[in-house]
N, C-alpha and C. Protein backbone atom coordinates (compact mmCIF):
# COMPACT_ATOMS: atom_id res chain seq x y z
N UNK A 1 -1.66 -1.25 -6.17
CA UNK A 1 -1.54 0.17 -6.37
C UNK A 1 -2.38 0.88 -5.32
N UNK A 2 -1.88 1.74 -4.33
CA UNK A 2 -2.73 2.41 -3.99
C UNK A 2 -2.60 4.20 -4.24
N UNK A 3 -3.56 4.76 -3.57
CA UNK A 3 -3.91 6.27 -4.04
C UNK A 3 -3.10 7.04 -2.76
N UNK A 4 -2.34 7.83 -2.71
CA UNK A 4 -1.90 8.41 -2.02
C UNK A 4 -1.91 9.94 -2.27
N UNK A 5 -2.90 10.55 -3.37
CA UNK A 5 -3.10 11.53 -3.60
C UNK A 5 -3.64 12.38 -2.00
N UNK A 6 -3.69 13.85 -1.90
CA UNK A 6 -4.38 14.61 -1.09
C UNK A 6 -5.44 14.20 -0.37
N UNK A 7 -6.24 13.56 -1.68
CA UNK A 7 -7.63 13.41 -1.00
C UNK A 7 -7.72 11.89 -0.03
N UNK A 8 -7.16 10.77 -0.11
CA UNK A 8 -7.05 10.20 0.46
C UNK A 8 -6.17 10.28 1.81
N UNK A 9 -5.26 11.04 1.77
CA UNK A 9 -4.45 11.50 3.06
C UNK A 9 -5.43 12.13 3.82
N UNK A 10 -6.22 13.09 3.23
CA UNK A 10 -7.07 14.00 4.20
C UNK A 10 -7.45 13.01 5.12
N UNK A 11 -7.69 13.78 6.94
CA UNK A 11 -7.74 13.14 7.51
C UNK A 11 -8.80 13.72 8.25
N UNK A 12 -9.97 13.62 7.75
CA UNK A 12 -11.95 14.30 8.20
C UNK A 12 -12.11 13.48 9.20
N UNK A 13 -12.31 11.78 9.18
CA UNK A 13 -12.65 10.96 10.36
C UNK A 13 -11.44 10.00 10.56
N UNK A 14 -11.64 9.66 12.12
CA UNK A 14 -11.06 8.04 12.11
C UNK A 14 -11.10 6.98 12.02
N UNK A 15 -10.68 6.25 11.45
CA UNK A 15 -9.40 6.38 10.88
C UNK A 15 -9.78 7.16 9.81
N UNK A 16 -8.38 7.60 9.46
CA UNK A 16 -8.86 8.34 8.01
C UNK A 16 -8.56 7.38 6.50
N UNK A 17 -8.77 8.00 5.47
CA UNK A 17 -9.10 6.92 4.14
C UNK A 17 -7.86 6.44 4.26
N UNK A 18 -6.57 7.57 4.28
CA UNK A 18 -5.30 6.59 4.14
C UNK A 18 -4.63 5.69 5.25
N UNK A 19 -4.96 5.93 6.04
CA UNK A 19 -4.86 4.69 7.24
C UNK A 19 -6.04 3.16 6.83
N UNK A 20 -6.99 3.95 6.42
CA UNK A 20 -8.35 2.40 6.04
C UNK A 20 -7.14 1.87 4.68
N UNK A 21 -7.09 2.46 4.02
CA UNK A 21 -6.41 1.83 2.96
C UNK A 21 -5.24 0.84 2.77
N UNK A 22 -4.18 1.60 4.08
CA UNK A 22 -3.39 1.05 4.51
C UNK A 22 -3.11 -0.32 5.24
N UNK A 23 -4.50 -0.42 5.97
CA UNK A 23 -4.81 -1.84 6.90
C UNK A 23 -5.42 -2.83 5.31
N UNK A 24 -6.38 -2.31 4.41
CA UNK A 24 -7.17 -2.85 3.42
C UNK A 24 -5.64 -3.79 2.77
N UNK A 25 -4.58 -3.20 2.51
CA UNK A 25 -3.42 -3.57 1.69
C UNK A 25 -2.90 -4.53 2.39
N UNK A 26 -2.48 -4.44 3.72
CA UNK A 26 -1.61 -5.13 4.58
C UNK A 26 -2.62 -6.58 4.45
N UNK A 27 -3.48 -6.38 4.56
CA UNK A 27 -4.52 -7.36 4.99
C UNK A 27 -4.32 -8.48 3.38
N UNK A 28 -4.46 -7.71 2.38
CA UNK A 28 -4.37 -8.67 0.75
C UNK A 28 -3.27 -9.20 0.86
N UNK A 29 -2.28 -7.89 1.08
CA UNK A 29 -0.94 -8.81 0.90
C UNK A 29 -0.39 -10.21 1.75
N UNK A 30 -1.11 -10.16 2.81
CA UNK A 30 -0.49 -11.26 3.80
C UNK A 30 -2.20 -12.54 3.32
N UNK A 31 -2.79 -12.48 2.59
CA UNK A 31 -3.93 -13.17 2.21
C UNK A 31 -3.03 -13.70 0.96
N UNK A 32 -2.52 -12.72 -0.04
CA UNK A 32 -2.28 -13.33 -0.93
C UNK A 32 -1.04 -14.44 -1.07
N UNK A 33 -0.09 -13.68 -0.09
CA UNK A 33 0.83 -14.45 -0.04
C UNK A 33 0.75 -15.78 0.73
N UNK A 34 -0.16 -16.24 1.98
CA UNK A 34 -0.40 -17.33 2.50
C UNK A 34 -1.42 -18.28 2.12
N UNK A 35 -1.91 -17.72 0.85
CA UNK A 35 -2.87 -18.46 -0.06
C UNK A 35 -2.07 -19.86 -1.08
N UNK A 36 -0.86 -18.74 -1.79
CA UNK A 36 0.25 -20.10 -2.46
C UNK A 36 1.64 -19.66 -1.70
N UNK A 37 2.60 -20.77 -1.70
CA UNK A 37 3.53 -20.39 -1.61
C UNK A 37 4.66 -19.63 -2.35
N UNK A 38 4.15 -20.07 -3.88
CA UNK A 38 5.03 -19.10 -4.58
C UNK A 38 4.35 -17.87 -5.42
N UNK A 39 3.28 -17.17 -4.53
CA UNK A 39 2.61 -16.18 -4.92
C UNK A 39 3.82 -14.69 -4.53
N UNK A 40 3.35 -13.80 -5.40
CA UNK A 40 4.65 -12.79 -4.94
C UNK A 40 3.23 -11.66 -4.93
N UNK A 41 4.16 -10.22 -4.45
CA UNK A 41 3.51 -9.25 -4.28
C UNK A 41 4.32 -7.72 -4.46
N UNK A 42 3.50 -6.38 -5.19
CA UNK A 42 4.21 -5.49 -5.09
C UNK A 42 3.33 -4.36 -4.67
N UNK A 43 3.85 -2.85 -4.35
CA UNK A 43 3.43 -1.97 -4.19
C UNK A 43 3.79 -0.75 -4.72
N UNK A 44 3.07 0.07 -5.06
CA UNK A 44 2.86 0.87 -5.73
C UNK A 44 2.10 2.18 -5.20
N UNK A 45 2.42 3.36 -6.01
CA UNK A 45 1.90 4.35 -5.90
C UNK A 45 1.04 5.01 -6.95
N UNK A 46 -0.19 5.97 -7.04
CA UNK A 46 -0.62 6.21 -8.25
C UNK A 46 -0.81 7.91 -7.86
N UNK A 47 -0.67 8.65 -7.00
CA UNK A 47 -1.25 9.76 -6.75
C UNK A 47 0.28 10.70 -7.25
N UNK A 48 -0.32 11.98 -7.06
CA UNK A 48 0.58 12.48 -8.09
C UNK A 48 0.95 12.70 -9.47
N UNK A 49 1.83 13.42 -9.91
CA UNK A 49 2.24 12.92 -11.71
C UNK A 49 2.53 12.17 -12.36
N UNK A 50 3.19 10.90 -11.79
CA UNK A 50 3.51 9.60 -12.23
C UNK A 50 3.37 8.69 -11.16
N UNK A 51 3.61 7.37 -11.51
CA UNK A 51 3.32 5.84 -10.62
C UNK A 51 4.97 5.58 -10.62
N UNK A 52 4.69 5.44 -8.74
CA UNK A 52 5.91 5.30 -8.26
C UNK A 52 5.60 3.79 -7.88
N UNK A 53 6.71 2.83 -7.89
CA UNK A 53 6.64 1.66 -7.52
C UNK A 53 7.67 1.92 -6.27
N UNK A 54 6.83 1.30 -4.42
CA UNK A 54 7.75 1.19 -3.96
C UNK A 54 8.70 -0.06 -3.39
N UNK A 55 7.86 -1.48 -4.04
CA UNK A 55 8.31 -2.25 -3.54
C UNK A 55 7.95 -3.12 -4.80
N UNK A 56 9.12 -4.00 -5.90
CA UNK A 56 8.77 -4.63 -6.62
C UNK A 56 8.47 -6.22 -6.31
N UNK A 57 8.21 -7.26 -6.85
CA UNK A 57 7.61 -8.01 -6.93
C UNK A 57 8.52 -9.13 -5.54
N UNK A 58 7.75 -9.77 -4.34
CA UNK A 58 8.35 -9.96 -3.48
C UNK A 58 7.16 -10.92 -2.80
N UNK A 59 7.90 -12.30 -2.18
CA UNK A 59 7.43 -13.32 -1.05
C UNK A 59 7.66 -12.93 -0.03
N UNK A 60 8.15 -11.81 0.61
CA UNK A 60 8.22 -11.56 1.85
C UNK A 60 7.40 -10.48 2.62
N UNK A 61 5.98 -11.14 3.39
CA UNK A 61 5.13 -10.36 3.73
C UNK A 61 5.68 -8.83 4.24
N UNK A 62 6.93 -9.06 5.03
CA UNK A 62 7.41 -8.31 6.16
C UNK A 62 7.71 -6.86 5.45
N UNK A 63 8.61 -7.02 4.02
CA UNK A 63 9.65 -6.46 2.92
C UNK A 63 7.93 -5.59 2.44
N UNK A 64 7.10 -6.28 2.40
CA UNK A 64 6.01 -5.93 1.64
C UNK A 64 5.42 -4.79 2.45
N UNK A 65 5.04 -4.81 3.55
CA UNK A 65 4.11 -4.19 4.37
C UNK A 65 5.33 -3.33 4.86
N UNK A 66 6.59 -3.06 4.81
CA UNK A 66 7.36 -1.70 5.64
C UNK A 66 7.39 -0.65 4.88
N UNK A 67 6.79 -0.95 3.30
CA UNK A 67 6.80 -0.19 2.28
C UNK A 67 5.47 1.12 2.69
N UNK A 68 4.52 0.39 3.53
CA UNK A 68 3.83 0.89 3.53
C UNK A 68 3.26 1.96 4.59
N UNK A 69 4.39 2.20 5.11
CA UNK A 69 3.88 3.06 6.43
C UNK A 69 5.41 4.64 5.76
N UNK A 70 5.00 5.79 6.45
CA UNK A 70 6.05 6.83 5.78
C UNK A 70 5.65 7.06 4.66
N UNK A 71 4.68 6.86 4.06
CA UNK A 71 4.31 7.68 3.09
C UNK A 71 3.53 8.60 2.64
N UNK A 72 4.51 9.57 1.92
CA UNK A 72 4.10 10.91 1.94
C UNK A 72 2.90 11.23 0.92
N UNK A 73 1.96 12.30 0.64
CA UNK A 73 0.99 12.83 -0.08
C UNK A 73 1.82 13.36 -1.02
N UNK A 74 0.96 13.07 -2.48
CA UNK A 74 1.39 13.51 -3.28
C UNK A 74 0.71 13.92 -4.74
N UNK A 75 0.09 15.74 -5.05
CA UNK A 75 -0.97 15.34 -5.69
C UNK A 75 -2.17 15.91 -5.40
């Protein structure tokens, strides 16, 4: 799950929180998945009024991490 509310988009230094966050994710997901082979992974949203899921449960680092760039503030 990550935060994609306002305050993490804000962009005060560089990188900013939602770019750090963004590398922080990419980085688990390709850890978790080359840890087992049949480990899966999803992504998620929490900022805003409700939790958006944008990528459900998935072995494919690649499928995993395109989820994560284009996304908008929300919140």
């Amino acid at each position: 799950m990550m935060d994609n509310s306002a305050y993490a988009i804000n962009g005060d230094y560089e990188p900013t929180r939602w770019e750090s966050e963004v590398d922080a994710a990419s980085l688990l997901i390709q850890a978790k998945l080359e840890a087992n082979q049949q480990s899966s992974v999803g992504v998620g949203l929490i900022g805003g009024n409700q939790v958006q899921i944008l990528c459900t449960l998935t072995s494919d680092s690649v499928k995993a991490n395109s989820f994560l760039f284009g996304v908008k503030c929300s919140g």
